[in-house]
N, C-alpha and C. Protein backbone atom coordinates (compact mmCIF):
# COMPACT_ATOMS: atom_id res chain seq x y z
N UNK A 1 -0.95 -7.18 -29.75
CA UNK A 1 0.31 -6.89 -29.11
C UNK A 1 1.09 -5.92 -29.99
N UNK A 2 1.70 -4.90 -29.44
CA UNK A 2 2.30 -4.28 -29.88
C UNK A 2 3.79 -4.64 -30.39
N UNK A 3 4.63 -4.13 -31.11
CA UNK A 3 5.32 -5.12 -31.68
C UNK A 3 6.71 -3.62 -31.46
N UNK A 4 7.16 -3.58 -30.88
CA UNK A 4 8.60 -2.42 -30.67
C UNK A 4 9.14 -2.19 -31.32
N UNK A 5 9.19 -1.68 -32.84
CA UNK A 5 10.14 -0.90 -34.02
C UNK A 5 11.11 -0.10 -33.95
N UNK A 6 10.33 1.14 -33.03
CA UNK A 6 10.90 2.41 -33.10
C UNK A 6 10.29 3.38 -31.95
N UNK A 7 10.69 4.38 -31.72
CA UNK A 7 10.73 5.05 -29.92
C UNK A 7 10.58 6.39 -30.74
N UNK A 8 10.93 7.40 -29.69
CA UNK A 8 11.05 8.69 -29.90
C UNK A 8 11.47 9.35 -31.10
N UNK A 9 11.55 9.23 -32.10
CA UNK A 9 11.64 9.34 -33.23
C UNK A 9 11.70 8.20 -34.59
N UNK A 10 11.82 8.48 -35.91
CA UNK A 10 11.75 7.27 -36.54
C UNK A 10 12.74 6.91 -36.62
N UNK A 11 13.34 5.84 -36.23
CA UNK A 11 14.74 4.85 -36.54
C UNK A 11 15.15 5.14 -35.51
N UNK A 12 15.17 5.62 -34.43
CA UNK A 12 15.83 5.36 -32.86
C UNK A 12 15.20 4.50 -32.21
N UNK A 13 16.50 3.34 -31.48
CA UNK A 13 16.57 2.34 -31.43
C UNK A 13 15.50 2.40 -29.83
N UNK A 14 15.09 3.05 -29.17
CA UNK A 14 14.63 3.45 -27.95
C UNK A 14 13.88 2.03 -27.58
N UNK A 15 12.89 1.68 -28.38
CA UNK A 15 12.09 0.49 -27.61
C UNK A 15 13.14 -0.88 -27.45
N UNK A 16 14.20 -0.90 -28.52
CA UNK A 16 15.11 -1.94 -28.42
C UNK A 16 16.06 -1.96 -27.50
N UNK A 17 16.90 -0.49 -27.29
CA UNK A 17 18.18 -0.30 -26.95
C UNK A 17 17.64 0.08 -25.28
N UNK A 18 16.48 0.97 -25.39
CA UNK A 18 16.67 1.82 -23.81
C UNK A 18 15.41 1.68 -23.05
N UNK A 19 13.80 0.93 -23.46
CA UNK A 19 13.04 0.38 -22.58
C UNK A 19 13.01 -0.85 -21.89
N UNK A 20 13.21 -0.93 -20.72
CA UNK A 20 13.27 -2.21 -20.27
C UNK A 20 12.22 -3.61 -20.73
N UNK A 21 12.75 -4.79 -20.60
CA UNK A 21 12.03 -5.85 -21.54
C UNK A 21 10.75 -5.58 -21.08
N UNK A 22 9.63 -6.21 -21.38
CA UNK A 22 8.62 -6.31 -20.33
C UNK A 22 7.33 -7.56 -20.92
N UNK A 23 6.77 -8.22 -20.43
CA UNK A 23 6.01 -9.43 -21.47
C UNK A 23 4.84 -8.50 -21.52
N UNK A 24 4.38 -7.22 -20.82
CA UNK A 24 3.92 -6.67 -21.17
C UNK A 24 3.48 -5.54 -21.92
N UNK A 25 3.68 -5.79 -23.04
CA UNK A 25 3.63 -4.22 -23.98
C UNK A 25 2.25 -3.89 -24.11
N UNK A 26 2.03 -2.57 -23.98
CA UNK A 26 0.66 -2.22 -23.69
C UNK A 26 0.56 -0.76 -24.80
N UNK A 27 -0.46 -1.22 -25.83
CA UNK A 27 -0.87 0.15 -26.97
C UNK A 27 -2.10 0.70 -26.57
N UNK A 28 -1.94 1.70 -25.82
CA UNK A 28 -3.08 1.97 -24.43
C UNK A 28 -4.61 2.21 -25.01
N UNK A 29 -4.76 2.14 -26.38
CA UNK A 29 -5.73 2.69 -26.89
C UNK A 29 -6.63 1.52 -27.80
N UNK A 30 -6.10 0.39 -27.52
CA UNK A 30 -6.58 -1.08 -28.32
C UNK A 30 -7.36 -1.64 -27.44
N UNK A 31 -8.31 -2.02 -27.90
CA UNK A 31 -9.62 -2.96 -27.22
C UNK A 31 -10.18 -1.95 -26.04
N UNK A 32 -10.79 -2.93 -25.34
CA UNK A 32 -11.72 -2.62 -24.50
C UNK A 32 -11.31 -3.87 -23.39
N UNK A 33 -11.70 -3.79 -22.29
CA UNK A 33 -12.02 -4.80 -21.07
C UNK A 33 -12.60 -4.48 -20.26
N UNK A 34 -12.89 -5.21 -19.29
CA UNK A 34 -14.20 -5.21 -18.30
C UNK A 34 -13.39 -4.38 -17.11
N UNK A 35 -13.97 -3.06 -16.38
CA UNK A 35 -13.21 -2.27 -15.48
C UNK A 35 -12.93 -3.14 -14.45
N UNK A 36 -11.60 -3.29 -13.59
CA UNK A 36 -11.31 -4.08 -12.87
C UNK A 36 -11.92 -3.74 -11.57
N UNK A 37 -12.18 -4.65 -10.54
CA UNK A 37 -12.70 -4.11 -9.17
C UNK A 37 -11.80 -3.99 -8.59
N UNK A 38 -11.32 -2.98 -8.16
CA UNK A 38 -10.70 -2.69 -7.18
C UNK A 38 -10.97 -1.34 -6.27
N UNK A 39 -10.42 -1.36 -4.91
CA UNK A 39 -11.02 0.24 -4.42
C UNK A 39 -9.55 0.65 -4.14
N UNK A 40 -9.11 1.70 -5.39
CA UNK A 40 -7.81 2.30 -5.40
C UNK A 40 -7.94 3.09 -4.33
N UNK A 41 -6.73 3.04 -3.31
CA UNK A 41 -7.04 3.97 -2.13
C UNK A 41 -6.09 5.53 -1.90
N UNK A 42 -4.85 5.21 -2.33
CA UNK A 42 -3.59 5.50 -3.03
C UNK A 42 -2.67 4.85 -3.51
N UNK A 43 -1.57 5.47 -3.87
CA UNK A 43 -0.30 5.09 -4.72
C UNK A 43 0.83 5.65 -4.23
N UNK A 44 1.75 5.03 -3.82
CA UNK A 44 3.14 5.06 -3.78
C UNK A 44 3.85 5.04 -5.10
N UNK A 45 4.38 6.34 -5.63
CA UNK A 45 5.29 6.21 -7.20
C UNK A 45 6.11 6.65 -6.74
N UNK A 46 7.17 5.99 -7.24
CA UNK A 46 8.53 6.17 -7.31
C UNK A 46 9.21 6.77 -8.36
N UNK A 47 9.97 7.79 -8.50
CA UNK A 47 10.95 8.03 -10.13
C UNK A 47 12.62 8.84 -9.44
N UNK A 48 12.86 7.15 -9.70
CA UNK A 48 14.61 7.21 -9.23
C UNK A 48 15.27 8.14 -9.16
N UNK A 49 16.00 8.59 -8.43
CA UNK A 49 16.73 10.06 -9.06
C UNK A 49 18.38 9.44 -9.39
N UNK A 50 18.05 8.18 -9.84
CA UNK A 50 19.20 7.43 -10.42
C UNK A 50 18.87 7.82 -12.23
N UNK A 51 17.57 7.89 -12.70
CA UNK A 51 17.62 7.82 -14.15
C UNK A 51 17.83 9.03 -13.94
N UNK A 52 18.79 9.18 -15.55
CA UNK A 52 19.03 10.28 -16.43
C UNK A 52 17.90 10.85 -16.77
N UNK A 53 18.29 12.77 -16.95
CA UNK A 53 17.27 13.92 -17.28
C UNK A 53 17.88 14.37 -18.73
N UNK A 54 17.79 14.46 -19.42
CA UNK A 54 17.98 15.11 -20.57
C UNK A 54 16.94 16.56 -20.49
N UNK A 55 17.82 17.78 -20.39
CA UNK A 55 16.79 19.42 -21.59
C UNK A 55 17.57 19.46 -22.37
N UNK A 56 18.39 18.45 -23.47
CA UNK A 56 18.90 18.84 -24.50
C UNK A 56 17.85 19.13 -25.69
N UNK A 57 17.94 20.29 -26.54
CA UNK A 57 16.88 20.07 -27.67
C UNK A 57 17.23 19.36 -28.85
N UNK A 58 17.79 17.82 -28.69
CA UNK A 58 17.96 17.11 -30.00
C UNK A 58 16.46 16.50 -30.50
N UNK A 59 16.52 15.88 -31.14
CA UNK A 59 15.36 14.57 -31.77
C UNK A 59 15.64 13.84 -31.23
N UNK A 60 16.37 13.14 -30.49
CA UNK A 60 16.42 12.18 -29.40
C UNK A 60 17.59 11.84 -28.52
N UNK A 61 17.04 12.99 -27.28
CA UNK A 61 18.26 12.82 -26.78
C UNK A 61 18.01 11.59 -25.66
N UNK A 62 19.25 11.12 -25.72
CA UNK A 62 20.10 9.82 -24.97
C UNK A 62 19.72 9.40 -23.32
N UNK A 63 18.78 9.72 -22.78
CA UNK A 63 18.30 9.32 -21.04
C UNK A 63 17.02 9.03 -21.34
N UNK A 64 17.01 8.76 -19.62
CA UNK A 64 15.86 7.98 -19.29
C UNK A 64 14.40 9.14 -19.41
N UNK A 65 14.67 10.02 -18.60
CA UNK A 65 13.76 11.16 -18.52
C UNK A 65 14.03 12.61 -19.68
N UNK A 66 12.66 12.66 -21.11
CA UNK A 66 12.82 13.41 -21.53
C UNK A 66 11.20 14.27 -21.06
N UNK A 67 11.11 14.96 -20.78
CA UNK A 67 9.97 15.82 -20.72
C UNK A 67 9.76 17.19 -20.32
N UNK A 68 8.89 17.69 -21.63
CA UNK A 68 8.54 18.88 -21.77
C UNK A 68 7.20 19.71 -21.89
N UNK A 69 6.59 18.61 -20.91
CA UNK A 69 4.96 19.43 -20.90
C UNK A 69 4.85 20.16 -19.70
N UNK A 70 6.00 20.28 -19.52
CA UNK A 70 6.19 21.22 -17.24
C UNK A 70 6.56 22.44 -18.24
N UNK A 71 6.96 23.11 -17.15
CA UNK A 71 8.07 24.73 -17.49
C UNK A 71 8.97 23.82 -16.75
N UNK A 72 10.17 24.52 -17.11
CA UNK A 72 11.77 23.91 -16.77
C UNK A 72 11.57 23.84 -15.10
N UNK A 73 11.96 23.02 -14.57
CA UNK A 73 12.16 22.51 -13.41
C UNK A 73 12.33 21.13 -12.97
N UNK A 74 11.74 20.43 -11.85
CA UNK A 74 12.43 19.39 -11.34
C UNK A 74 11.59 18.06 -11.83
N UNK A 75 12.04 17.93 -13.06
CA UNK A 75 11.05 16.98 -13.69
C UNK A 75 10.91 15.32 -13.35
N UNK A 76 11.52 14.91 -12.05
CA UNK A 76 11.43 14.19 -11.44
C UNK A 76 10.18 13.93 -10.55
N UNK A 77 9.56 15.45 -10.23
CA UNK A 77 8.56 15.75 -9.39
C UNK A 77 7.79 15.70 -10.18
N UNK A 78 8.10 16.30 -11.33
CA UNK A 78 6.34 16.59 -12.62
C UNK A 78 6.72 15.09 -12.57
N UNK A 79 6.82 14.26 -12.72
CA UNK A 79 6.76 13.26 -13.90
C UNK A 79 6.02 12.28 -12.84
N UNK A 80 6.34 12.48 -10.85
CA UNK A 80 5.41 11.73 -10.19
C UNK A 80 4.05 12.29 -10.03
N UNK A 81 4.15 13.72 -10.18
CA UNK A 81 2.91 14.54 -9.76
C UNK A 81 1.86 14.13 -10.94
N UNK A 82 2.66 13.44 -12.27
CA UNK A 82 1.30 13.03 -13.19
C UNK A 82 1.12 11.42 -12.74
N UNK A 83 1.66 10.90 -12.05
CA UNK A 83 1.32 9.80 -12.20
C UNK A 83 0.38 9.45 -11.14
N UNK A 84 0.80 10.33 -9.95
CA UNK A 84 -0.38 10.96 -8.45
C UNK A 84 -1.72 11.25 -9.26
N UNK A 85 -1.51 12.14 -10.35
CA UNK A 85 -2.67 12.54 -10.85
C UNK A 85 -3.73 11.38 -11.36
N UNK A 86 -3.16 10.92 -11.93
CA UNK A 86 -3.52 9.58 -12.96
C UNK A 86 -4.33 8.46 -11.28
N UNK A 87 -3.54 8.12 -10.31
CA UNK A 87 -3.99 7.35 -9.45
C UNK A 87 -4.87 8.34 -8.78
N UNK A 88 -4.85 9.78 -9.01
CA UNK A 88 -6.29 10.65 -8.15
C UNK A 88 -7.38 10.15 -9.11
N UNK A 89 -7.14 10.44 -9.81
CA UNK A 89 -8.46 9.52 -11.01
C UNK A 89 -8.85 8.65 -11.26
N UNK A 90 -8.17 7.34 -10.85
CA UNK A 90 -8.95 6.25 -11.13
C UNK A 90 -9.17 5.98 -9.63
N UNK A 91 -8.79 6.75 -8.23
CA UNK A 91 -9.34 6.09 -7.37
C UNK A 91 -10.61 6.43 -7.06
N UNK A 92 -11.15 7.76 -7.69
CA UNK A 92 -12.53 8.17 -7.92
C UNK A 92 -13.19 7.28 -8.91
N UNK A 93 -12.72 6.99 -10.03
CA UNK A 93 -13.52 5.68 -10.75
C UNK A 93 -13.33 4.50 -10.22
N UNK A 94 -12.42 4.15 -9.72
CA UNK A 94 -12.71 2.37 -9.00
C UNK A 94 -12.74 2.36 -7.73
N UNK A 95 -14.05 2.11 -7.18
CA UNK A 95 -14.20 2.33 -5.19
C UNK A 95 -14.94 0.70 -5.28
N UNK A 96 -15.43 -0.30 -6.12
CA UNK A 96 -15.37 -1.32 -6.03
C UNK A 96 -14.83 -2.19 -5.75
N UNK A 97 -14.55 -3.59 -5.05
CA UNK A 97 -13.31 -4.45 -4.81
C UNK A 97 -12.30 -4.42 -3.40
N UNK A 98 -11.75 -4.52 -3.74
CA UNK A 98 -10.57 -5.24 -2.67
C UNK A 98 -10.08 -3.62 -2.42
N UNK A 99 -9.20 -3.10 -1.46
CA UNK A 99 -9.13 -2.06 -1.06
C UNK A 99 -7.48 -2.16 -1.71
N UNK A 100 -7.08 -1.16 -2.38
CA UNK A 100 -5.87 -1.40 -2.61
C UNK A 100 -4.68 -0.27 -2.71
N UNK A 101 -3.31 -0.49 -2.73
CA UNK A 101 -2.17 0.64 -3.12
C UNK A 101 -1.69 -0.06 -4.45
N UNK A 102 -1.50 0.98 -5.02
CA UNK A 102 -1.23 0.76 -6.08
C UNK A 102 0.69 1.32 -6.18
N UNK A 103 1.91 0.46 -5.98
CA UNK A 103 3.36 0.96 -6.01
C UNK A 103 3.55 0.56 -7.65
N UNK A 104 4.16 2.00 -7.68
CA UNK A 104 4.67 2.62 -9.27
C UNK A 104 6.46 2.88 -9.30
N UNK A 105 6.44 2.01 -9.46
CA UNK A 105 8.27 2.01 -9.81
C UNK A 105 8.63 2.84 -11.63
N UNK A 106 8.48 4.05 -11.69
CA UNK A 106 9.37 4.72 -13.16
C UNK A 106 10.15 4.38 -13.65
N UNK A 107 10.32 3.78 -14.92
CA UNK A 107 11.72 3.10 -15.32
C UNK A 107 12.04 3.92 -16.70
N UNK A 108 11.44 4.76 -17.53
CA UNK A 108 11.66 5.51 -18.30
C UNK A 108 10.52 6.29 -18.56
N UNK A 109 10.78 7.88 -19.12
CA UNK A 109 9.62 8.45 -19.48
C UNK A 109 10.02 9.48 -20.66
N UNK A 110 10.29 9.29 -21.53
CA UNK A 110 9.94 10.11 -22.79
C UNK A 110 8.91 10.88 -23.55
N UNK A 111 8.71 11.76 -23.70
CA UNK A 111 7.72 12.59 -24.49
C UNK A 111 8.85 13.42 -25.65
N UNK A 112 8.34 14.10 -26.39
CA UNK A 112 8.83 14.81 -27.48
C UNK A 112 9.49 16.36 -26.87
N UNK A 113 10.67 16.61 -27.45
CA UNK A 113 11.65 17.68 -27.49
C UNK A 113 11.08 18.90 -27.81
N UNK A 114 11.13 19.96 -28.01
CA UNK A 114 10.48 20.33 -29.08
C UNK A 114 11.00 20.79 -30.47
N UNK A 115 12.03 19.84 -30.39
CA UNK A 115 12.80 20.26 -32.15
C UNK A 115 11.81 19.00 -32.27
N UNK A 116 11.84 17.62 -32.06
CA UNK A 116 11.17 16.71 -32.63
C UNK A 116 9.73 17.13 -32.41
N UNK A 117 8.98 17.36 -31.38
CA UNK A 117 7.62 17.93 -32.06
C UNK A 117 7.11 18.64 -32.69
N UNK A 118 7.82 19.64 -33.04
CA UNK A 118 7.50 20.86 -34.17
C UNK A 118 8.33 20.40 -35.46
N UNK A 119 9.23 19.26 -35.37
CA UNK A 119 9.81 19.56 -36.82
C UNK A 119 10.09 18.14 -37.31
N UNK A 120 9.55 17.25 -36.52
CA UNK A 120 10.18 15.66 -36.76
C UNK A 120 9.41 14.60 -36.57
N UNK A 121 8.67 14.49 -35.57
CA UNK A 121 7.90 13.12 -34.64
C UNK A 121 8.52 12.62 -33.95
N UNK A 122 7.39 11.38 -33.60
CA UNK A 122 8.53 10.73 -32.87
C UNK A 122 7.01 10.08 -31.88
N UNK A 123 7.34 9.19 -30.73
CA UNK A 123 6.49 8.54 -30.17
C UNK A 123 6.78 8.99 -28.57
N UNK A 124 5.45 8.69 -27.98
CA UNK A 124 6.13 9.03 -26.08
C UNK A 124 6.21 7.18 -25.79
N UNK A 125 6.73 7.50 -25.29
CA UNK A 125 7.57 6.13 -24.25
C UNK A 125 8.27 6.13 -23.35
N UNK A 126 6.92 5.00 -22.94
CA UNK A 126 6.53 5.46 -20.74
C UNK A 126 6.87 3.94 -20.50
N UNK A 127 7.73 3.81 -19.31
CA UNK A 127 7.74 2.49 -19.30
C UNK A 127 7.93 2.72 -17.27
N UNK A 128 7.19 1.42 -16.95
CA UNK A 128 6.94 1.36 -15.34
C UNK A 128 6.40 0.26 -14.90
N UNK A 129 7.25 0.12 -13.41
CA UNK A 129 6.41 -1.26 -13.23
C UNK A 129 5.33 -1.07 -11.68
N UNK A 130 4.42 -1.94 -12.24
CA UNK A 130 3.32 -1.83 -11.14
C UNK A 130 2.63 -2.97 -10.34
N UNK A 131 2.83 -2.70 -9.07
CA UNK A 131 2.58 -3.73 -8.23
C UNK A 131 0.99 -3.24 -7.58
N UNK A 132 0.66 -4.41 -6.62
CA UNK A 132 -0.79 -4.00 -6.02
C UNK A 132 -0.87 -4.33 -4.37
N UNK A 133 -0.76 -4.16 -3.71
CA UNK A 133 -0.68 -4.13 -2.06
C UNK A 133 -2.22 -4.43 -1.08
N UNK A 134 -2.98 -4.99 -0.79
CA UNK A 134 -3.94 -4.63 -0.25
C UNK A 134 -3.89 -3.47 1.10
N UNK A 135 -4.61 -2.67 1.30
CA UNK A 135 -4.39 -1.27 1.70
C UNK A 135 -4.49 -1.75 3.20
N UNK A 136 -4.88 -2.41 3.39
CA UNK A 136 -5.31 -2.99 5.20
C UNK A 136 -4.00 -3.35 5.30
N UNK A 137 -3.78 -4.42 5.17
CA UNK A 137 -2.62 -5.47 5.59
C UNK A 137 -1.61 -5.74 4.99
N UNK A 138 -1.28 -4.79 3.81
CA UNK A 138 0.12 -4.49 3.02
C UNK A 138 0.59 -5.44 2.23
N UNK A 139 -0.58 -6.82 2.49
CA UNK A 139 0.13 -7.96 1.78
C UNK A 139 -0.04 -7.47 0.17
N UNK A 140 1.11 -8.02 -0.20
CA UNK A 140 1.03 -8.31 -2.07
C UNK A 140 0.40 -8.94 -2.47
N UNK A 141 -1.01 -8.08 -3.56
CA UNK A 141 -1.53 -8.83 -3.93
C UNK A 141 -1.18 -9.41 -5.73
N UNK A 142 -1.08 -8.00 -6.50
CA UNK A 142 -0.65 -8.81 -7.49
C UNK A 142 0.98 -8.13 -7.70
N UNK A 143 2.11 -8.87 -7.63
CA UNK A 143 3.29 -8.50 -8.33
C UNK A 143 3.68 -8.14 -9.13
N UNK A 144 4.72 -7.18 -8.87
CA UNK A 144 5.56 -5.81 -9.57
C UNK A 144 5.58 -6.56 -11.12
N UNK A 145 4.85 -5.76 -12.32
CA UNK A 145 5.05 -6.20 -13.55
C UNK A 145 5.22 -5.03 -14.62
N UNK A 146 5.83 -4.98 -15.44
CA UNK A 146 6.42 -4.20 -16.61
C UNK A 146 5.43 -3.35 -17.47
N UNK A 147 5.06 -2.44 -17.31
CA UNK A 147 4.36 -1.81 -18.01
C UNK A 147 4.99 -0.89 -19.32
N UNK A 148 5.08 -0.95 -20.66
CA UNK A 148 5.66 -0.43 -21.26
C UNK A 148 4.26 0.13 -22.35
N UNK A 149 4.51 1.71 -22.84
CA UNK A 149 3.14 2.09 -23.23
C UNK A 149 4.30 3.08 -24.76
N UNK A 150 4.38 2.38 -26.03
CA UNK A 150 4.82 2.99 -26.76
C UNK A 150 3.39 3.69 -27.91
N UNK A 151 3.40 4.79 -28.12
CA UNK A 151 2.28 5.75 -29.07
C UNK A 151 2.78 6.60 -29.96
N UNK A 152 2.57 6.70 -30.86
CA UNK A 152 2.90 7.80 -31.41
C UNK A 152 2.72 9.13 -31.10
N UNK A 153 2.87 9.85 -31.01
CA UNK A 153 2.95 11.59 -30.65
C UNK A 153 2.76 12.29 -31.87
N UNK A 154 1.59 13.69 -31.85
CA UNK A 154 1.27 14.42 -32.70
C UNK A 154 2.31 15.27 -32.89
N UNK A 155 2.77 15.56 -34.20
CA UNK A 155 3.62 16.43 -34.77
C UNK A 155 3.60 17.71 -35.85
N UNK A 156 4.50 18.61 -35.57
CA UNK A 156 3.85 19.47 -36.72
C UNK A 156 2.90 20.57 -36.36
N UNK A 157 2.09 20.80 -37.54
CA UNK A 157 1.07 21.69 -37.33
C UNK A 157 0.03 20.84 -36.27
N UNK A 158 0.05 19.23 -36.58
CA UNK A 158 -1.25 19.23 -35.69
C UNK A 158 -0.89 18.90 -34.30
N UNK A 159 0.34 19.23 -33.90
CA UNK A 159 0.14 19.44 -32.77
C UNK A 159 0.92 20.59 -31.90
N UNK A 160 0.62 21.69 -33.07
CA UNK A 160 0.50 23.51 -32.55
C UNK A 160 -1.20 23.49 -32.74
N UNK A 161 -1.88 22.71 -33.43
CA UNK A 161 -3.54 22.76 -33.24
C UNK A 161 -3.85 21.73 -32.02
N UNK A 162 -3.26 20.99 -31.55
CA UNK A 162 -3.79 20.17 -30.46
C UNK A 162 -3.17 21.14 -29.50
N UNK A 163 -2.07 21.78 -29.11
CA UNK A 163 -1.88 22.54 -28.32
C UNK A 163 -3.08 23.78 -27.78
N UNK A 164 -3.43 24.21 -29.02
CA UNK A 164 -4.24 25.04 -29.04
C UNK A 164 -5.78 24.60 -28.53
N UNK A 165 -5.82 23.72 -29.11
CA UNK A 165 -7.20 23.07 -28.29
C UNK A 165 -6.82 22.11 -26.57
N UNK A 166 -5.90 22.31 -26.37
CA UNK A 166 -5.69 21.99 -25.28
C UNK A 166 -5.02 20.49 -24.82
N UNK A 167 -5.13 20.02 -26.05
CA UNK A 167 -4.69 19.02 -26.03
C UNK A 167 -2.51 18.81 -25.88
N UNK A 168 -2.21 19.09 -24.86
CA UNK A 168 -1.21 18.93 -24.87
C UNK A 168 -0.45 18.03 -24.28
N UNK A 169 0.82 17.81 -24.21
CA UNK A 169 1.45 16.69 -23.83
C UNK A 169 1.26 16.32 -22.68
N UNK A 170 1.09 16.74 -22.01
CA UNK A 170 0.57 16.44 -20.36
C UNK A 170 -0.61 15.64 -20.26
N UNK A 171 -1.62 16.42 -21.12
CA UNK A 171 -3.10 15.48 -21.42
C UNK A 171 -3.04 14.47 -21.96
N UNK A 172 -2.01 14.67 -22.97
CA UNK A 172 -2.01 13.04 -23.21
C UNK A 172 -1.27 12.14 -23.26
N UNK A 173 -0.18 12.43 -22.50
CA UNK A 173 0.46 11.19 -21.77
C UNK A 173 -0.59 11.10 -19.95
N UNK A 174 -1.09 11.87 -19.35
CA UNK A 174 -1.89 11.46 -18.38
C UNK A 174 -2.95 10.55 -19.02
N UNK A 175 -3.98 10.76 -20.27
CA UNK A 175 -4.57 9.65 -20.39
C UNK A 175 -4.05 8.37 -20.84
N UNK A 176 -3.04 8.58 -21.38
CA UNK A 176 -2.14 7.11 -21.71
C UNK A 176 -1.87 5.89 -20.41
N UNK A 177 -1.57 6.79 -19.78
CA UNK A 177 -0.85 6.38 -18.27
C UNK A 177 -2.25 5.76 -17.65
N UNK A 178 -3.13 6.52 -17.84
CA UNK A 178 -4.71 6.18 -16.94
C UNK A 178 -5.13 4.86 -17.55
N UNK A 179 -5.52 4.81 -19.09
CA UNK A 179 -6.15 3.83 -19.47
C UNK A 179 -5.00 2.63 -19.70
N UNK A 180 -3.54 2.83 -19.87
CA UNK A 180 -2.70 1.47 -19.50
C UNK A 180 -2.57 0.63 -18.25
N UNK A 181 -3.02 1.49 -16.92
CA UNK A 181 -3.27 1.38 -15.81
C UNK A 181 -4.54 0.39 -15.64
N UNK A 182 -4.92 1.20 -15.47
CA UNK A 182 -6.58 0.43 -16.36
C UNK A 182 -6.94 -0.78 -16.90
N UNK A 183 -6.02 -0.91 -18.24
CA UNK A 183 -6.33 -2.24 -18.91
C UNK A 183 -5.18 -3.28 -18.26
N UNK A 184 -3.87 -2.57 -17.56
CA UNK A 184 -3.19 -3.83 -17.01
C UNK A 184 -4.40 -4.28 -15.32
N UNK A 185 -5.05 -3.58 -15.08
CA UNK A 185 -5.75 -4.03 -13.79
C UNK A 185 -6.48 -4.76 -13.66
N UNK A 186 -7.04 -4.78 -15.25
CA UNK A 186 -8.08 -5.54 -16.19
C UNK A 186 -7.98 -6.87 -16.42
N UNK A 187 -6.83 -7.41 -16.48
CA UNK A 187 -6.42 -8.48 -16.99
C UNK A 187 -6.18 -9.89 -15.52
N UNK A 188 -6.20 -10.59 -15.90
CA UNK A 188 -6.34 -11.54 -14.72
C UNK A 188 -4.98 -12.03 -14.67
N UNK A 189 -5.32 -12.02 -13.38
CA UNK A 189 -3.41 -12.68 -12.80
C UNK A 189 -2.80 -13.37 -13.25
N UNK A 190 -1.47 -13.89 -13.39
CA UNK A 190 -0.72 -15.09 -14.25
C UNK A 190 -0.75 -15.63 -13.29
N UNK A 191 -1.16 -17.16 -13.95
CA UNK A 191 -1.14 -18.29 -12.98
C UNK A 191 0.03 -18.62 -11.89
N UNK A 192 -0.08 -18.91 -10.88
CA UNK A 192 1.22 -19.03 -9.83
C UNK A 192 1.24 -17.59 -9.37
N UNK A 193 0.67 -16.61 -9.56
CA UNK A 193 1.22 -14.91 -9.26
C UNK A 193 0.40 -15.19 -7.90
């Protein structure tokens, strides 16, 4: 289990003060589990146009939505169009199982500034909750639960060299998002759910 210190930079209070609680904290890159069956069919995501946008260039500025792996525009749209992306991908990897929708409620999404990625650090922190629908008959199958995915973020030179190799913020908050997806699908229902 991941244990919430620190957010978008070092000593901002972000996982304490501004991600919602969740019993699930998820460090998207720990263990392994058995791929869940399901046959993802689509996804309904949601990203409020109630949360705050920050393009301020601080080390951590103060809203819900910081992101800078788009060109300037309506980052309400980038921020569902990766998460569309993320459910185009695993519904090509999971066609096993129960036929399902997968509803994505956005509750924060942070990535790095670029004063803090070129000159500071800092972590991305994605937080969302995800429910499961069976695709026939709309019933709920597993209930809306807290997904919170705190990582550290490359800084510095090595990540004007991960840029360069392609590795950029987009790539890897989409695989973050994929394999937290993933391992929460993985996990077996809480009893009474």
């Amino acid at each position: 289990m991941l244990v919430l210190t620190s957010a978008c930079t070092d000593g901002a209070p972000f996982g304490l003060l501004r991600l919602p609680p969740a019993e699930n904290q998820i460090h998207a890159r720990t263990g392994t589990e058995t791929r869940p069956a399901y046959d993802i069919r689509r996804a309904e995501v949601r990203v409020s146009r109630a949360l705050t946008v920050s393009e301020e260039n601080q080390i951590y500025p103060w809203a819900d939505i910081v992101w800078r792996g788009d060109p300037p525009g309506d980052r309400y749209d980038q921020i569902s169009t990766i998460f569309n992306a993320v459910v185009a991908d695993l519904s090509w990897q999971m066609q096993t199982g129960a036929p399902v929708i997968l509803v994505i409620d956005v509750r924060g999404f942070h990535a790095l500034t670029e004063k803090a990625r070129y000159g500071y650090g800092g972590n991305y922190s994605i937080s969302f909750d995800l429910a499961l629908r069976d695709a026939t008959s709309g019933v709920e199958l597993r209930p809306a639960e807290r997904i919170n995915i705190i990582e550290p973020a490359a800084w510095g030179q090595q990540a004007a060299d991960n840029e360069a190799r392609g590795q950029t913020q987009k790539v890897v908050v989409t695989r973050l998002i994929t394999e937290a997806i993933e391992r929460h699908l993985s996990r077996p229902l809480a009893p009474g759910a």
